[in-house]
Protein backbone atom coordinates (compact mmCIF):
# COMPACT_ATOMS: atom_id res chain seq x y z
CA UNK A 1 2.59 -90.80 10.13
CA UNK A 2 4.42 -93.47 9.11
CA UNK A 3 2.88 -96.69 10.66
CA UNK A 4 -0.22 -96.23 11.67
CA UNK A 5 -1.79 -99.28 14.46
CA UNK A 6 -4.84 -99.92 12.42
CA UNK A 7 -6.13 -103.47 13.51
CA UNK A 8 -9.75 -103.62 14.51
CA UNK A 9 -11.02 -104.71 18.43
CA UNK A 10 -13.44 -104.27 20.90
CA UNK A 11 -13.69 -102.51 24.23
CA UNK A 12 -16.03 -102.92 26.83
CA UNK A 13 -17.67 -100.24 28.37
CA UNK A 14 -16.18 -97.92 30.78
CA UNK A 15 -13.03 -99.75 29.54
CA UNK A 16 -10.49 -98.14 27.37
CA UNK A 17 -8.25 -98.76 24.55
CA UNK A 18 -4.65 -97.20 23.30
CA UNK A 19 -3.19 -96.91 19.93
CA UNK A 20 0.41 -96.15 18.98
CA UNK A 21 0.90 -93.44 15.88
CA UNK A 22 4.55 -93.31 15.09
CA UNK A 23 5.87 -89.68 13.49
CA UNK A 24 8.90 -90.55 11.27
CA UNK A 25 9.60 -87.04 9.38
CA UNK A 26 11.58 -86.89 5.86
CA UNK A 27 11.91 -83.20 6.17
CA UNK A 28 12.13 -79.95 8.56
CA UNK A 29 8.72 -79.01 7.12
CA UNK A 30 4.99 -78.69 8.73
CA UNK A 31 3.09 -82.23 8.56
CA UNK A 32 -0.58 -82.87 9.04
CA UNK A 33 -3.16 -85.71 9.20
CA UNK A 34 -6.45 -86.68 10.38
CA UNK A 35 -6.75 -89.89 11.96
CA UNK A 36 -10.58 -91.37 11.29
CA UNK A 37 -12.10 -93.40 14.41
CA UNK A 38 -15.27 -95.52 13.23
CA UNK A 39 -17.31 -96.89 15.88
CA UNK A 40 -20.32 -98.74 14.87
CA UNK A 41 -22.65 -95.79 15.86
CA UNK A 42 -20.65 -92.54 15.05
CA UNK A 43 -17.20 -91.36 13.46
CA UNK A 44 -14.91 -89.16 14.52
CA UNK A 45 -11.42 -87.27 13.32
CA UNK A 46 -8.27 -86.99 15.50
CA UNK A 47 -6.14 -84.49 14.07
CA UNK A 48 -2.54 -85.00 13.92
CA UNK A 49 -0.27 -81.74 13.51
CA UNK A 50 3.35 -81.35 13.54
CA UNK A 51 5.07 -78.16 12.89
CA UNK A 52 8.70 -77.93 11.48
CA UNK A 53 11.24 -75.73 11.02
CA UNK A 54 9.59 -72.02 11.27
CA UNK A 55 11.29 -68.35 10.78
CA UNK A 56 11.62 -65.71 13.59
CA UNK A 57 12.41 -62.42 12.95
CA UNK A 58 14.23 -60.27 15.52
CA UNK A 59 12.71 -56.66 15.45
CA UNK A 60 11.81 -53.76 17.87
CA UNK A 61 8.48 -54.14 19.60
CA UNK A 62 8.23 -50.07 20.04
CA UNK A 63 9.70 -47.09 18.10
CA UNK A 64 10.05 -43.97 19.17
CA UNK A 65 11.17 -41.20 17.51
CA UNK A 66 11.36 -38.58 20.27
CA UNK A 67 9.98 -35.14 19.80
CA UNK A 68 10.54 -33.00 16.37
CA UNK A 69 9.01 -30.12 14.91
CA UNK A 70 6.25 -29.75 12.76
CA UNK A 71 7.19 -30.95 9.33
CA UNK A 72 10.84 -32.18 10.04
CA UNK A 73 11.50 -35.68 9.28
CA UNK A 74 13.21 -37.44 11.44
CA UNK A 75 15.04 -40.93 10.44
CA UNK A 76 15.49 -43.98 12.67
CA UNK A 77 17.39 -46.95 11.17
CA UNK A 78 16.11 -50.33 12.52
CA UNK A 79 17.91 -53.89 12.12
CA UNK A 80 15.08 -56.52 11.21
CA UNK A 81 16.94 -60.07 11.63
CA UNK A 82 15.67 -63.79 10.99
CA UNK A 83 17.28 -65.72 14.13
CA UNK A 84 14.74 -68.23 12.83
CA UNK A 85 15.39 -72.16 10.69
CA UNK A 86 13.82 -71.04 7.23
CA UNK A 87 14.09 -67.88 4.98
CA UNK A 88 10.90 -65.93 4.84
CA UNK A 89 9.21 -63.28 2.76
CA UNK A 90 8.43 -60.74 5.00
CA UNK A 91 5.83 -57.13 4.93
CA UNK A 92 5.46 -54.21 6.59
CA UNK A 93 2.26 -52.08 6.38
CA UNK A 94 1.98 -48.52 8.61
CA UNK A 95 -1.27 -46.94 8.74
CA UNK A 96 -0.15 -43.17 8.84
CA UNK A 97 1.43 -41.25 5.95
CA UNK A 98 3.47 -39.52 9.00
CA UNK A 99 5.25 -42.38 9.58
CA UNK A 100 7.07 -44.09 6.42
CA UNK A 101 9.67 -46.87 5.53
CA UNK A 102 12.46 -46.50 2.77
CA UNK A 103 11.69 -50.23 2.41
CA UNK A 104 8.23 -52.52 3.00
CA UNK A 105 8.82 -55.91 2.16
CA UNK A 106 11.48 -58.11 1.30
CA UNK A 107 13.19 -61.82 1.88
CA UNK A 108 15.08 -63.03 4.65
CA UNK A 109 17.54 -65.74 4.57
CA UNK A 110 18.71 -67.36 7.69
CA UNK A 111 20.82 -65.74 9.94
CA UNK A 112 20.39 -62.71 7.30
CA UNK A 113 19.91 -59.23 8.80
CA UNK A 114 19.08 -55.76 7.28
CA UNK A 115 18.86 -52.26 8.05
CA UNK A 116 15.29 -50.10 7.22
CA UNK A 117 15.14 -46.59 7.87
CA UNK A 118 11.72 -45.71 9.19
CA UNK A 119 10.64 -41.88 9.17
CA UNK A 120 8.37 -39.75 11.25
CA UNK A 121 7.15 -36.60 9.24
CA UNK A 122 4.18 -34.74 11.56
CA UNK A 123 2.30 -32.21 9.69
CA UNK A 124 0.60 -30.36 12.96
CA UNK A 125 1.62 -30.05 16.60
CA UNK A 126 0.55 -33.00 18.59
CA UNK A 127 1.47 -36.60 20.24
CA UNK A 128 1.19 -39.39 17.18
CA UNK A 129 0.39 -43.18 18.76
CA UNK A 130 0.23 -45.32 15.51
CA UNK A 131 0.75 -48.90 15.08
CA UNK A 132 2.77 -51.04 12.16
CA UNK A 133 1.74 -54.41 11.19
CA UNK A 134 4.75 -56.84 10.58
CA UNK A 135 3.77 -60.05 8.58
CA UNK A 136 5.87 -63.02 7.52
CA UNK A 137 5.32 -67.02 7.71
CA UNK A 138 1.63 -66.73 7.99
CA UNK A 139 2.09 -64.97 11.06
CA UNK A 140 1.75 -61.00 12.23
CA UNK A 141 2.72 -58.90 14.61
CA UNK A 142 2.09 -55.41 15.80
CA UNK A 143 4.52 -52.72 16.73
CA UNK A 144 4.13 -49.92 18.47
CA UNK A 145 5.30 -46.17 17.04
CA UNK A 146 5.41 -43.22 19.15
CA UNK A 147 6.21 -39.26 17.62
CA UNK A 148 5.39 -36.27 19.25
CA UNK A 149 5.69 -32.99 17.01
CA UNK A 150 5.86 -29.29 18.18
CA UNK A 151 6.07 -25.93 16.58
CA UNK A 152 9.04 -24.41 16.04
CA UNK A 153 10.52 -21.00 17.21
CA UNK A 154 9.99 -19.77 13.70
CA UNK A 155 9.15 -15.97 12.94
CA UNK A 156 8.94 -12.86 10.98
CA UNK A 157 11.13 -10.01 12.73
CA UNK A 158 7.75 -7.44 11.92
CA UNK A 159 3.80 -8.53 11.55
CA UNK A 160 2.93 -5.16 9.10
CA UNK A 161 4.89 -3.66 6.92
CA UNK A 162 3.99 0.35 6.21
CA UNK A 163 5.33 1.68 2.82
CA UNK A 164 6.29 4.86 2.98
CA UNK A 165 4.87 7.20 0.31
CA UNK A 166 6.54 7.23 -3.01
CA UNK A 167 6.39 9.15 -6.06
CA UNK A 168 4.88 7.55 -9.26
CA UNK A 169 7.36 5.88 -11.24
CA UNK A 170 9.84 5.31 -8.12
CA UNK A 171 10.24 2.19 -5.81
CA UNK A 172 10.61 2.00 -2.00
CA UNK A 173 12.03 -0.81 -0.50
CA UNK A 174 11.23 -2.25 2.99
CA UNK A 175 12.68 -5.57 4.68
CA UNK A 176 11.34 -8.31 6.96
CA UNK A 177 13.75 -10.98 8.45
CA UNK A 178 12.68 -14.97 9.08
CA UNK A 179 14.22 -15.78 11.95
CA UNK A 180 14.83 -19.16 12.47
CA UNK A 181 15.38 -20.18 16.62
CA UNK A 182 15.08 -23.81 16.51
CA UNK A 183 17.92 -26.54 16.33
CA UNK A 184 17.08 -27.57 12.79
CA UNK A 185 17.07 -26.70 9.39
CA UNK A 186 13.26 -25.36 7.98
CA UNK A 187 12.23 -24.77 4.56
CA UNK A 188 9.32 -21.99 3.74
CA UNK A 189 7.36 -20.62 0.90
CA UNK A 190 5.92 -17.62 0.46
CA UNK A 191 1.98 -17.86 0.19
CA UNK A 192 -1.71 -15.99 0.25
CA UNK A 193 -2.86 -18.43 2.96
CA UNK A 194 -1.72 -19.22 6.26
CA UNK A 195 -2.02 -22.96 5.63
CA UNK A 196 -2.25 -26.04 3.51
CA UNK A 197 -5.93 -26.58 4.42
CA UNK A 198 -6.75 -22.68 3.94
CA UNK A 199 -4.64 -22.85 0.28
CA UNK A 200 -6.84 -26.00 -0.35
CA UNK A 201 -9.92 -24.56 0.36
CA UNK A 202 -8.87 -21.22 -1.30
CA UNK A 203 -8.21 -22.94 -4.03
CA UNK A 204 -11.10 -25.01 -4.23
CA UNK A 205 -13.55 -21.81 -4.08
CA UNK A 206 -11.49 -20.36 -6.98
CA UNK A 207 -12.06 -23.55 -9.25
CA UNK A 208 -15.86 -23.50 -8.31
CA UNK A 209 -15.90 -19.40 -9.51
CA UNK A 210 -14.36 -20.14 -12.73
CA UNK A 211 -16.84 -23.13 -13.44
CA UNK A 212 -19.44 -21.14 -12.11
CA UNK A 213 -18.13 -18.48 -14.98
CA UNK A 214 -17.95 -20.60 -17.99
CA UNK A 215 -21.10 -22.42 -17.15
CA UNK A 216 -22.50 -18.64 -17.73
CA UNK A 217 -20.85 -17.75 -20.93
CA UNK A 218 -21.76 -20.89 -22.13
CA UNK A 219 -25.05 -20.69 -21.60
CA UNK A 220 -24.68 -17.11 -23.13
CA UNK A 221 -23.19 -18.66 -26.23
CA UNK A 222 -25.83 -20.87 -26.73
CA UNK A 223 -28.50 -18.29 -26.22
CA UNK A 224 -26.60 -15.86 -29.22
CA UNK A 225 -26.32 -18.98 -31.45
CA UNK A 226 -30.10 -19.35 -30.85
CA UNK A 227 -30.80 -15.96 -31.58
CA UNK A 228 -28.80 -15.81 -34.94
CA UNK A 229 -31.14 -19.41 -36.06
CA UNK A 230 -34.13 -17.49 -35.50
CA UNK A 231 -32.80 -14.31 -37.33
CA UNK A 232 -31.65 -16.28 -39.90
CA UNK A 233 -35.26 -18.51 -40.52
């Protein structure tokens, strides 16, 4: 405030009195002020806000990314825009790994736009409902992301393969075909498990065998190195 009506008076009771509070800004910026009141048995604070220029972003309030297979990424480009009267720094933060951003922050000038490309990467066969947290200008918003994943018509052409007998010191070949029925491209790996979680855990129960192991020889070590000593004294 500029000019502030400040001069002392009186008012009777159930009487009241008005005070003028003139707002002359410098600057399209965010202002603020208390305004003390002291009677002669209490004080109290008027606050006095006003808010200048601020930024607004244009983006999406839902994305969704259809249905894909299990494992397929599939790309969405979005436009985030600032239609707003300042530039602003501006974050993203997503709460699922299956959904990712090739970009998560950045700055914003007015009438500025750019393009992210969000991805939705499923890793099992089911309907994703996740959420994305948009912050800029001490304010935040949440947007809504949608992704439902399926399995693909993916298979071996035979389950069991039977090798014929073969003499030692000759090889038999036999062949299996992948056959690949779905609309998109896959890529595969031969392994012992049927699964990540199985080759985790398979894993896992080999590193505790061979701990397991040299915690024995160790021990065995130290019970030969013993037994020389003794020999020895």
């Amino acid at each position: 405030p500029q000019d502030v009506d400040n001069m002392s008076s009186k008012v009777a009771p159930g009487m009241e009195i008005s005070f003028t509070v003139k707002f002359s800004p410098e600057a399209k910026i965010d202002y603020s002020y208390d305004l003390n009141i002291v009677t002669e048995r209490e004080k109290f604070i008027v606050p006095i806000r006003a808010i200048g220029c601020k930024a607004v972003l244009d983006f999406p309030d839902f994305l969704d990314f259809g249905r894909a297979p299990v494992k397929h990424q599939t790309k969405r480009p979005v436009i985030i825009s600032n239609i707003g009267e300042k530039a602003t720094k501006w974050h993203i933060a997503l709460s699922s790994i299956c959904f990712s951003a090739n970009k998560t922050e950045g700055i914003l000038e007015i009438g500025q736009s750019e393009q992210l490309v969000f991805e939705f990467c499923p890793q099992e066969a089911r309907v994703y409902m996740e959420k994305l947290s948009l912050s800029y200008d001490n304010l935040e918003a949440e947007v809504g992301l949608k992704g439902e994943s399926y399995t693909a018509e993916v298979y071996l052409s035979q389950q069991v393969l039977t090798m014929k007998p073969t003499y030692v010191g000759l090889t038999y070949y036999d062949y299996v075909e992948l056959i690949n029925n779905s609309n998109v491209p896959i890529e595969y790996s031969w392994r012992m498990v049927k699964s990540e979680k199985d080759e985790k855990a398979w894993r896992d129960q080999l590193i505790t065998m061979l701990q397991s192991e040299e915690s024995a020889q160790k021990v065995i070590l130290e019970d030969a190195q013993l037994d020389e000593s003794e020999e020895d004294s």
